[in-house]
Protein backbone atom coordinates (compact mmCIF):
# COMPACT_ATOMS: atom_id res chain seq x y z
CA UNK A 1 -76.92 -42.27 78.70
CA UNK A 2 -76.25 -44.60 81.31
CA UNK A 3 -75.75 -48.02 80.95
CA UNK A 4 -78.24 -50.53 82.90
CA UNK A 5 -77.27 -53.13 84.71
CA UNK A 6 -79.88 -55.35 82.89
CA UNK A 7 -77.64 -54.67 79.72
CA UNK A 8 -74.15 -55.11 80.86
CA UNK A 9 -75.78 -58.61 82.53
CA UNK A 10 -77.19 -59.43 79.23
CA UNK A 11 -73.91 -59.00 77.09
CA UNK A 12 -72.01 -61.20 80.19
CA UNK A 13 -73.95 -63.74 79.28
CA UNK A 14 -74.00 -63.53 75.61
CA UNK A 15 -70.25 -63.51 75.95
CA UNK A 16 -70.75 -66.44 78.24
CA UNK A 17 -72.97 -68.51 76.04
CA UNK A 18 -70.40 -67.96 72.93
CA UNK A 19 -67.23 -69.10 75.44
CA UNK A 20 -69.36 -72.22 76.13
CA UNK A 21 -70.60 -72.70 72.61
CA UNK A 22 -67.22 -72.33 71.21
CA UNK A 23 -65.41 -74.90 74.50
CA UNK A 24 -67.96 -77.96 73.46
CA UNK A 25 -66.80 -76.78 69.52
CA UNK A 26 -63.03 -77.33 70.46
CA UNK A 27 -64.47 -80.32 72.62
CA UNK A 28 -65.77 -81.97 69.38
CA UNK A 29 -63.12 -80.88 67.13
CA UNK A 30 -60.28 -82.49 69.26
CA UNK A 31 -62.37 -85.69 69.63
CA UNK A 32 -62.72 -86.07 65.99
CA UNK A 33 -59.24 -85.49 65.34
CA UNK A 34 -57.55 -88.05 67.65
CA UNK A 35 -60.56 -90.31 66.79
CA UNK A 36 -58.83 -90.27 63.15
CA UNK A 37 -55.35 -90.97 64.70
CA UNK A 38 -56.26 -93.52 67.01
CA UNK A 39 -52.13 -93.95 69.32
CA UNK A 40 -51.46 -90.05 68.56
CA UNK A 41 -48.10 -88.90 70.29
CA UNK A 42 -48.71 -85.93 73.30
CA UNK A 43 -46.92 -83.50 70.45
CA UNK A 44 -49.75 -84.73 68.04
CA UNK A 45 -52.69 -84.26 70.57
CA UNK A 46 -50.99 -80.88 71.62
CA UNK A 47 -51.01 -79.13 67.96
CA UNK A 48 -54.49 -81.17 67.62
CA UNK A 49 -56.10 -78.77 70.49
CA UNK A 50 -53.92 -75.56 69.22
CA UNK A 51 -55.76 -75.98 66.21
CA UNK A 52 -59.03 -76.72 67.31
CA UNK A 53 -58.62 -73.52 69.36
CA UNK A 54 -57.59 -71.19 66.32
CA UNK A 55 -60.43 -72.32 64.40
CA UNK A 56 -62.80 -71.85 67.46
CA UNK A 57 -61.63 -68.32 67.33
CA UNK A 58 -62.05 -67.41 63.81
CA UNK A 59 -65.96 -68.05 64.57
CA UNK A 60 -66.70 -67.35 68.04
CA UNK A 61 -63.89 -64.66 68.68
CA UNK A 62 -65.21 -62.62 66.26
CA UNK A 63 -68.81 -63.09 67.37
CA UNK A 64 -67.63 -61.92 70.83
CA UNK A 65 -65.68 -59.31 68.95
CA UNK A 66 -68.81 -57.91 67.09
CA UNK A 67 -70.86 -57.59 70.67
CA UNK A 68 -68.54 -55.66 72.42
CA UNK A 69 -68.59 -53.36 69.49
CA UNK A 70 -72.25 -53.37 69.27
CA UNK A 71 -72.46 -52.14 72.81
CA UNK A 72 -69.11 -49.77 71.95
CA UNK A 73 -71.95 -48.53 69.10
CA UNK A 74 -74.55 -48.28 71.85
CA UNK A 75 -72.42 -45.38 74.21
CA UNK A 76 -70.90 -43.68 71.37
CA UNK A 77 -74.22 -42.71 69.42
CA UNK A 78 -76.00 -42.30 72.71
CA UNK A 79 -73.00 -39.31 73.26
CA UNK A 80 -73.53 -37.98 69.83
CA UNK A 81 -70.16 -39.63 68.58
CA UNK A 82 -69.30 -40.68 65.27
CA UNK A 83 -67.19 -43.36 65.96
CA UNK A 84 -64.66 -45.62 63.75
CA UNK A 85 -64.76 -49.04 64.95
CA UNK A 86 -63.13 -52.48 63.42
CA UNK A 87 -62.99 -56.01 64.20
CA UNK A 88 -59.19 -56.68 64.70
CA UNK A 89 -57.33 -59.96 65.04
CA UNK A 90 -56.04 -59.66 68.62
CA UNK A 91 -54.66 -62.93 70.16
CA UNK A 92 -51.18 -63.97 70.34
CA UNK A 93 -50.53 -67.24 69.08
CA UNK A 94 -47.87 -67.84 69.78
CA UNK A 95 -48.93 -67.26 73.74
CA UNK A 96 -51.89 -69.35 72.92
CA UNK A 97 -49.24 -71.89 71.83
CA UNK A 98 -47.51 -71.38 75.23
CA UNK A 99 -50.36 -72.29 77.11
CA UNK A 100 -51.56 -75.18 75.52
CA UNK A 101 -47.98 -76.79 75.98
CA UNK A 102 -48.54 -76.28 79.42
CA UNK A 103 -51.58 -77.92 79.73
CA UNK A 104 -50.51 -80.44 77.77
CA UNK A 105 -48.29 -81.58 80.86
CA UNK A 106 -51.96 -83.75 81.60
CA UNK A 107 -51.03 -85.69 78.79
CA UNK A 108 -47.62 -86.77 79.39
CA UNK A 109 -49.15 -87.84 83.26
CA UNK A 110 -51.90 -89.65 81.16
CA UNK A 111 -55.15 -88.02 82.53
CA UNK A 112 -56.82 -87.16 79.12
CA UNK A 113 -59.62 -85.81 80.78
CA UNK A 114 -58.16 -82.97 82.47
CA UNK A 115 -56.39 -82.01 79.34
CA UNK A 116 -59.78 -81.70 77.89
CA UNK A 117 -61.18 -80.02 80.85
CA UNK A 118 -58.00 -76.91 80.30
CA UNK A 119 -59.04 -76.55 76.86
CA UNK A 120 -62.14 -75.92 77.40
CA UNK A 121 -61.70 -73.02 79.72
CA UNK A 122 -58.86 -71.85 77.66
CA UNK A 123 -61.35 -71.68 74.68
CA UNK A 124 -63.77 -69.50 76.50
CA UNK A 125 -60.84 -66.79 78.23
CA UNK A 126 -60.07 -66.42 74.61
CA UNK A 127 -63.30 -65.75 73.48
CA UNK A 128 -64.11 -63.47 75.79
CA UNK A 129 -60.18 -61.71 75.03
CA UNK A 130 -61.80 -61.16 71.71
CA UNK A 131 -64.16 -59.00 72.28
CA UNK A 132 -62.00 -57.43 75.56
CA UNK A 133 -59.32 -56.74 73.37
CA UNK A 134 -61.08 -55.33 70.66
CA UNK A 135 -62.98 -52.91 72.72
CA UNK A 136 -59.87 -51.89 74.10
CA UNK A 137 -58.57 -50.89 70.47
CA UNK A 138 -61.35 -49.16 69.33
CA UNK A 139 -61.51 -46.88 72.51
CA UNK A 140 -58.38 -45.90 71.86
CA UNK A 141 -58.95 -45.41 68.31
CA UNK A 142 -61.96 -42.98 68.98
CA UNK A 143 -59.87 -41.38 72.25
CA UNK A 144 -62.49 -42.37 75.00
CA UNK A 145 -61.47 -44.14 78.03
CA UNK A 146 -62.50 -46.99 79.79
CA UNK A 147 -63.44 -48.58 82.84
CA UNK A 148 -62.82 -52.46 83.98
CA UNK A 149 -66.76 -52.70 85.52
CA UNK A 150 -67.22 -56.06 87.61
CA UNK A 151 -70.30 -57.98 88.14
CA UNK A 152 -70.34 -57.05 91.72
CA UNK A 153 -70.40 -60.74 92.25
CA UNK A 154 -67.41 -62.92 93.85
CA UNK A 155 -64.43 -60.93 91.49
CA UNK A 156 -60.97 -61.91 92.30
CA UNK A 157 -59.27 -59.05 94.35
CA UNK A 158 -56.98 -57.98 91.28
CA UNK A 159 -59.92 -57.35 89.66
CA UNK A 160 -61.63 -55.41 92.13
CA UNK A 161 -58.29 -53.43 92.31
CA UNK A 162 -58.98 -52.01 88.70
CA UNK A 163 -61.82 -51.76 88.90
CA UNK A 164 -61.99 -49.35 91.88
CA UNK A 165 -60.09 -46.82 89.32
CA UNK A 166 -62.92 -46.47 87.35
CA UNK A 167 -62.62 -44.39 83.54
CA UNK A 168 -59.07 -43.80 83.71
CA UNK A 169 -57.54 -46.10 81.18
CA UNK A 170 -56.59 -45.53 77.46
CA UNK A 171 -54.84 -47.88 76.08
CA UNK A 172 -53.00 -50.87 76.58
CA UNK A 173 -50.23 -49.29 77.10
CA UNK A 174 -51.37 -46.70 80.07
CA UNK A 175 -53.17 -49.32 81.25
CA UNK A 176 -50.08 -51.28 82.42
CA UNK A 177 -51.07 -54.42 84.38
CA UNK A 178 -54.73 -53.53 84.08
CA UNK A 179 -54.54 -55.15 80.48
CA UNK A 180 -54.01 -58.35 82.15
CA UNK A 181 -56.96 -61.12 82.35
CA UNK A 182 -57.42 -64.28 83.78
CA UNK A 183 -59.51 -67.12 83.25
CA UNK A 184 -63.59 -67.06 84.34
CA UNK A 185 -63.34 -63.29 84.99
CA UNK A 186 -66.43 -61.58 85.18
CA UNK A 187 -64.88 -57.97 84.48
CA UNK A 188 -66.34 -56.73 81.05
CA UNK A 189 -64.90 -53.28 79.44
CA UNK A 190 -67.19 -50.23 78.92
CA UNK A 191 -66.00 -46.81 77.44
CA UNK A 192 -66.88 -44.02 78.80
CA UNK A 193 -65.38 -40.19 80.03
CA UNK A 194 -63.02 -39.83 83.00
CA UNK A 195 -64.91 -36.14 83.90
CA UNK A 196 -68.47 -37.46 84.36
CA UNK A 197 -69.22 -39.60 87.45
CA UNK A 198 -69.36 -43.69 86.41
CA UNK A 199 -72.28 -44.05 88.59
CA UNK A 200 -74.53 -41.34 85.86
CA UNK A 201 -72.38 -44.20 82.70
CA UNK A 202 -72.69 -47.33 84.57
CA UNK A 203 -76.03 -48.28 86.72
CA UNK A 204 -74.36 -49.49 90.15
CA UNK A 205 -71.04 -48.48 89.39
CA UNK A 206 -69.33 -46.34 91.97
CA UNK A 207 -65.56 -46.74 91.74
CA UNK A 208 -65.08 -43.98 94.80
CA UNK A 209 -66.56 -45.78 97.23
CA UNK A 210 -64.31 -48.83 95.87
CA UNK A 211 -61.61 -47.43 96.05
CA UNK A 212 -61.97 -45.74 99.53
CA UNK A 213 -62.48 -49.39 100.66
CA UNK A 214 -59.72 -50.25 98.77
CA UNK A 215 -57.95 -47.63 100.87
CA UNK A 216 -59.29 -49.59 104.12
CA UNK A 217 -57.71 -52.88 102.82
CA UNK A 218 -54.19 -51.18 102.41
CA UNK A 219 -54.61 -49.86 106.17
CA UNK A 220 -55.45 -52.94 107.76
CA UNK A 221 -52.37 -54.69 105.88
CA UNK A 222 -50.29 -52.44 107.09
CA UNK A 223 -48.80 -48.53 107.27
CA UNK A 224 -46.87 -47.24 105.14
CA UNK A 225 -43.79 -47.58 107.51
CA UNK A 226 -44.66 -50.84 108.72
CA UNK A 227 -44.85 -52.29 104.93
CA UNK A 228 -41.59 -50.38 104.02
CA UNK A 229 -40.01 -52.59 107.03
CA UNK A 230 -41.01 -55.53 105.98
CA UNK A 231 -39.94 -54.81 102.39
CA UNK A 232 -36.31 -54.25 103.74
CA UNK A 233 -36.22 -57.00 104.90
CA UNK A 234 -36.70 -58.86 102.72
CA UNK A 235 -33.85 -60.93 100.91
CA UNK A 236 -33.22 -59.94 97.13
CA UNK A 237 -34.93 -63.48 95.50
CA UNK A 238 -37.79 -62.80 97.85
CA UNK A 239 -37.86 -59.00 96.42
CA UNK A 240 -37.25 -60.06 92.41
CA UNK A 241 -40.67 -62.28 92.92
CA UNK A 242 -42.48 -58.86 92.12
CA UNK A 243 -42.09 -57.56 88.78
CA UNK A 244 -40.99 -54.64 87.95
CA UNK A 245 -38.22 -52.43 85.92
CA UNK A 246 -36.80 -51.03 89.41
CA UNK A 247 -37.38 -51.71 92.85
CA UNK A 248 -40.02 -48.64 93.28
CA UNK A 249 -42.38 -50.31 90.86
CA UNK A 250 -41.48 -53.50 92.87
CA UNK A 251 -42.25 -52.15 95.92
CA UNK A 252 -45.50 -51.15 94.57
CA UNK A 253 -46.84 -54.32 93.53
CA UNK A 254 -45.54 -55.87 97.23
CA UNK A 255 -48.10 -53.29 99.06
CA UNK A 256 -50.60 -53.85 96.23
CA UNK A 257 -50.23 -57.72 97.01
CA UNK A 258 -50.55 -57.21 100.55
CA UNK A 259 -53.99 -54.90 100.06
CA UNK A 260 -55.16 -58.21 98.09
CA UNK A 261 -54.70 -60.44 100.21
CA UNK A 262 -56.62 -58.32 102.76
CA UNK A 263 -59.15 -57.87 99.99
CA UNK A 264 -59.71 -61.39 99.86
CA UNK A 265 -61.52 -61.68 103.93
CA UNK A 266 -64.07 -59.00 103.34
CA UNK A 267 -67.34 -59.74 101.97
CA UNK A 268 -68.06 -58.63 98.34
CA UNK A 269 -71.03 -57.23 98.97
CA UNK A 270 -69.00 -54.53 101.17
CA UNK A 271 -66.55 -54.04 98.68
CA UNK A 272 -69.12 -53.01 95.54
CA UNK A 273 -71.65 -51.75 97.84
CA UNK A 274 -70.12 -50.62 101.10
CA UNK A 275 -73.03 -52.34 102.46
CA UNK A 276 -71.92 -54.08 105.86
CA UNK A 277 -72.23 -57.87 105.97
CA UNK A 278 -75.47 -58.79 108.26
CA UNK A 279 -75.65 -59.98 111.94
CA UNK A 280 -74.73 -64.20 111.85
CA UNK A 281 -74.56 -66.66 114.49
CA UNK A 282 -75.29 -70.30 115.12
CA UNK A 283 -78.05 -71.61 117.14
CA UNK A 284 -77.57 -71.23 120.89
CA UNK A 285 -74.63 -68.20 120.58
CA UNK A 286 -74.75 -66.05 122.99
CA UNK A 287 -71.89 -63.30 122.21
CA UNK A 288 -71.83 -60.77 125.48
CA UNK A 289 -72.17 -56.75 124.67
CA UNK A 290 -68.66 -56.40 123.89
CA UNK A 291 -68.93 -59.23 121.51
CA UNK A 292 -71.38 -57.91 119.58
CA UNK A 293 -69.83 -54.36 119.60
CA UNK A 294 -66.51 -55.74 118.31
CA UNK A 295 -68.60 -58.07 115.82
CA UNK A 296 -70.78 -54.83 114.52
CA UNK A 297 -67.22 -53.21 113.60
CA UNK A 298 -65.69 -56.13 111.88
CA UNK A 299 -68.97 -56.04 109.79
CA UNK A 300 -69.04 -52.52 109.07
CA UNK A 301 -65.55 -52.70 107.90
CA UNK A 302 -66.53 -55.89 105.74
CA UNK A 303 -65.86 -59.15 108.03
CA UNK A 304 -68.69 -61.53 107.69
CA UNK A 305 -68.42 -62.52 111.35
CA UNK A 306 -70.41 -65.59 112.28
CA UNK A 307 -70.35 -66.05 116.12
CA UNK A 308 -70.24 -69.84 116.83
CA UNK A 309 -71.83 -71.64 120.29
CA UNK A 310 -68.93 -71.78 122.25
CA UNK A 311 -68.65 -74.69 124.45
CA UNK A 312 -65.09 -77.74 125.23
CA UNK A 313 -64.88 -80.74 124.51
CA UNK A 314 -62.19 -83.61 125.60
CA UNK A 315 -59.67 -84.33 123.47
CA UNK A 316 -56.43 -86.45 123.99
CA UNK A 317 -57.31 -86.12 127.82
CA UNK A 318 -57.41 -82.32 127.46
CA UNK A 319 -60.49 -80.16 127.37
CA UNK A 320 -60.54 -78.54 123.96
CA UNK A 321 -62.45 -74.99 123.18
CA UNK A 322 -64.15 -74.20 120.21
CA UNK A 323 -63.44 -70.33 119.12
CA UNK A 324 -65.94 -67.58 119.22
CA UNK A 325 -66.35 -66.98 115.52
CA UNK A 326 -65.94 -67.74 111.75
CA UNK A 327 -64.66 -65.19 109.46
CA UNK A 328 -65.22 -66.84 105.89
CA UNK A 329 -64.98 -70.31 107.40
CA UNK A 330 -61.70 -69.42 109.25
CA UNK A 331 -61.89 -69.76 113.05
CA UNK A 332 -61.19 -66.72 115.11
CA UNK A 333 -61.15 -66.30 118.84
CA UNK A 334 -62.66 -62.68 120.14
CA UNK A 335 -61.09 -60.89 123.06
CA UNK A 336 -62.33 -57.48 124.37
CA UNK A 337 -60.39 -56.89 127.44
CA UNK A 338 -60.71 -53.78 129.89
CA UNK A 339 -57.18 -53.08 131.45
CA UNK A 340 -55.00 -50.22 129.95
CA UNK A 341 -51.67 -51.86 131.29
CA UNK A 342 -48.61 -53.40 129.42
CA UNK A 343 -50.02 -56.65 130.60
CA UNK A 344 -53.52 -56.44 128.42
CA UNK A 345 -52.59 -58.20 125.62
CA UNK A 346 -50.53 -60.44 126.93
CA UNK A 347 -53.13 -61.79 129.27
CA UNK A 348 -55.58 -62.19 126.54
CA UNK A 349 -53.32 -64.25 124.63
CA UNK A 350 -52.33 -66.11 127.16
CA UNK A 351 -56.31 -66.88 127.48
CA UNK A 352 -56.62 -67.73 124.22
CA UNK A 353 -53.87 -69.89 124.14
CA UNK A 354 -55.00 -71.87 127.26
CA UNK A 355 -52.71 -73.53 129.96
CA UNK A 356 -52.43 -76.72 128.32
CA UNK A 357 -50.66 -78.01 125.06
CA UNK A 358 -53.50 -78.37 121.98
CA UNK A 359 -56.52 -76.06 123.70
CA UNK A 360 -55.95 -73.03 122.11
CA UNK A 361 -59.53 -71.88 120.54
CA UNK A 362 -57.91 -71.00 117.38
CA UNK A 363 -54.80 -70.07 115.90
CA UNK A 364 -55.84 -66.26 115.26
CA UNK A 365 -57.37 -63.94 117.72
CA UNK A 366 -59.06 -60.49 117.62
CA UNK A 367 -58.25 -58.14 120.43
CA UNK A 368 -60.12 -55.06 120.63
CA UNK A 369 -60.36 -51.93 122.83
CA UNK A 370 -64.38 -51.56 122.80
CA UNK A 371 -63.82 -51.70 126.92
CA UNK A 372 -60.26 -50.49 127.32
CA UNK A 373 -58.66 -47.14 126.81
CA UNK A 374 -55.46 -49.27 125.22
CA UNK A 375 -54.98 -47.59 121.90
CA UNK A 376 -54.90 -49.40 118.77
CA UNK A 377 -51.14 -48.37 118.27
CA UNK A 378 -50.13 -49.42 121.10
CA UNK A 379 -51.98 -52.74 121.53
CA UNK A 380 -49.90 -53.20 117.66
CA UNK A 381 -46.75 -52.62 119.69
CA UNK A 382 -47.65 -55.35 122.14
CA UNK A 383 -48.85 -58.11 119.51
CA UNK A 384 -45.55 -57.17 117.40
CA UNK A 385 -43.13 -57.04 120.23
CA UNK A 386 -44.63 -60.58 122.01
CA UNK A 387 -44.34 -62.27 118.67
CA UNK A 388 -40.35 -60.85 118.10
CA UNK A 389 -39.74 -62.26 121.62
CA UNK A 390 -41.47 -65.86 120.39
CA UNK A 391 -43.90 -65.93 122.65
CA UNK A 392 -47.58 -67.72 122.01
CA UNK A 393 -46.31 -69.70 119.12
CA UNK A 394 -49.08 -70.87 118.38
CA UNK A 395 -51.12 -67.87 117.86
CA UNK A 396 -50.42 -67.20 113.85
CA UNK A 397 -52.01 -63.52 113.25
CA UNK A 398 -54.15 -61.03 115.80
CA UNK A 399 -56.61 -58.44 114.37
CA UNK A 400 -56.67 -55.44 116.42
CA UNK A 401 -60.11 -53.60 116.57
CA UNK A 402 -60.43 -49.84 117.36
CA UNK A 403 -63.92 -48.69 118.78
CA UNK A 404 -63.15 -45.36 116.49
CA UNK A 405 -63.33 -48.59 113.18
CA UNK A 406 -59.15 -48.28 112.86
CA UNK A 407 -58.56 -52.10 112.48
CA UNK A 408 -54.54 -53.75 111.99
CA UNK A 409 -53.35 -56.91 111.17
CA UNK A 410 -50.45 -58.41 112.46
CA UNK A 411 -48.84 -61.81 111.24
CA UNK A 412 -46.32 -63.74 113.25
């Protein structure tokens, strides 16, 4: 059996529709309670919404609880499995607790509203925990694994991190970090078998091809050596920001942090699909063959480029350039020189730097070899070693661009 997309869309946003049904619930509930203590004390409004939350829970939790096990029902009869499943009561509340004292920080600055506001989207991340949690349980009580699937829609890039693993988890425990959730995620859990390919359980689902992009995000953050370097040196408060129980976990959620990040400028259609962003520009660009060379690899490694109209303009007596391109709103500045010399990148940030103070086209560049025989490890060399020298200060990060599709990003 393989699960439609139609389906897991359809229990989304019956899990959706409960989170919202049970938010306005709390909504009410809280009203009428500080309606009845009209002068309640930020301690009194606080345990007002932690109750109003519970009792949302006992109602709506378990109706999210009871459709995750439905389609938990669904896959296990459809594999000839006769399976045990139970509604369990799975939130912490004394977490729950914790949270709501946080919010409640609104109250003590006096903006009521935005107190109300956090309870209502901490009503509906419990909801949906519910039924989460609970198929979590039961998957482990009938020994199947699971798989984090994503809508294939804007997911945060921890979530598209799991999810690239696809039906490898068990249980909470082997799951590690993968347990966590955060607020409006759009990640639902479906069991399934690590042995059989998730794209013949799960219609659209192909964690390989995530993950091998994935595997492209951790490359253009960085080699392994480089990222080891930088962990180094780092100081030992920097280091303890990343949890772990030694520094080798540590470590590991550093690189995983930096492969994030990277996550976060490619376009999610590339990440779920593979398939490359389309051709963008504004009215009246013209980008040059080398331009559009450079811009088709960006796109088929996930940058949506957007080349811009290039033109100056006067500003504070100096003429001012606008950059070549937008990469998710961020302007960028495209170079594609043709020298092989130790003087290439240099000149082509001295270019895009200009000759006066406050022209620079844009505080991050893209340098590519589509025209020069400069290698992409050594044009890294000559980024890294101008920026350890201080030179072109105000040049932030470069993006180096192979013609082979190898693409590196260096930060100042």
């Amino acid at each position: 059996m393989r699960i439609t997309k139609a389906r897991l869309d359809r229990y989304r946003k019956d899990l959706d529709s409960l989170g919202e049904s049970a938010s306005r619930y709390v909504e009410a509930l809280f009203d009428g309670l500080i309606a009845e203590h009209p002068g309640a004390s930020v301690a009194e409004m606080r345990e007002a919404a932690d109750e109003a939350i519970q009792d949302s829970l006992y109602a709506f939790g378990d109706q999210a609880s009871s459709l995750a096990l439905d389609l938990f029902d669904e896959i296990a009869e459809a594999y000839g499995i006769e399976a045990d499943t139970s509604i369990e009561d799975v939130i912490d509340l004394q977490a729950m607790d914790s949270k709501v004292r946080y919010l409640a920080r609104n109250l003590v600055d006096g903006d009521f509203g935005a107190f109300k506001r956090d309870i209502r989207d901490l009503t509906k991340y419990y909801v949906k925990r519910c039924a989460f949690e609970n198929m979590e349980r039961n998957c482990y009580r009938n020994d199947l694994r699971y798989a984090r699937v994503p809508s294939g829609r804007e997911t945060c890039a921890f979530c598209f991190m799991l999810s690239s693993r696809g039906f490898v988890y068990r249980s909470e425990q082997t799951a590690g970090h993968a347990h966590a959730y955060h607020e409006n995620c759009d990640c639902v859990i479906v069991p399934g078998f690590k042995g059989l390919p998730a794209d013949r359980q799960v219609e659209g689902y192909e964690p390989e091809g995530m993950l091998d992009r994935w595997h492209e995000c951790q490359a253009t953050a960085g080699s392994d050596s480089d990222l080891r370097d930088e962990w180094e040196s780092l100081s030992k408060q920097d280091r303890a920001r990343y949890k772990g129980g030694n520094d080798a976990e540590r470590y590991r959620r550093f690189v995983n942090a930096k492969a994030m990040r990277e996550v976060e400028t490619r376009d999610w259609r590339w990440l779920y699909t593979g398939d490359a962003p389309h051709y963008s520009a504004e009215s009246g660009a013209h980008p040059d063959e080398y331009e559009r060379e450079c811009g088709r690899i960006l796109r088929e490694n996930g940058f949506p480029v957007h080349f811009r109209k290039t033109m100056g303009s006067q500003k504070g007596g100096y003429k001012r350039r606008t950059s070549d391109t937008f990469i998710k709103g961020d302007p960028w500045e495209m170079k594609n020189p043709a020298g092989d010399t130790d003087k290439t990148v240099k000149n082509q940030m001295k270019k895009a730097v200009g000759k006066e103070a406050g022209t620079a086209q844009s505080d991050r560049l893209i340098i590519s070899n589509v025209r020069s025989d400069r290698s992409v490890e050594q044009m890294v060399i000559d980024v890294k070693s101008l920026f350890e020298d201080g030179r072109f200060v105000e040049i932030s990060e470069v993006l180096i661009v192979g013609r082979d599709g190898d693409i590196v990003r260096v930060k100042r």
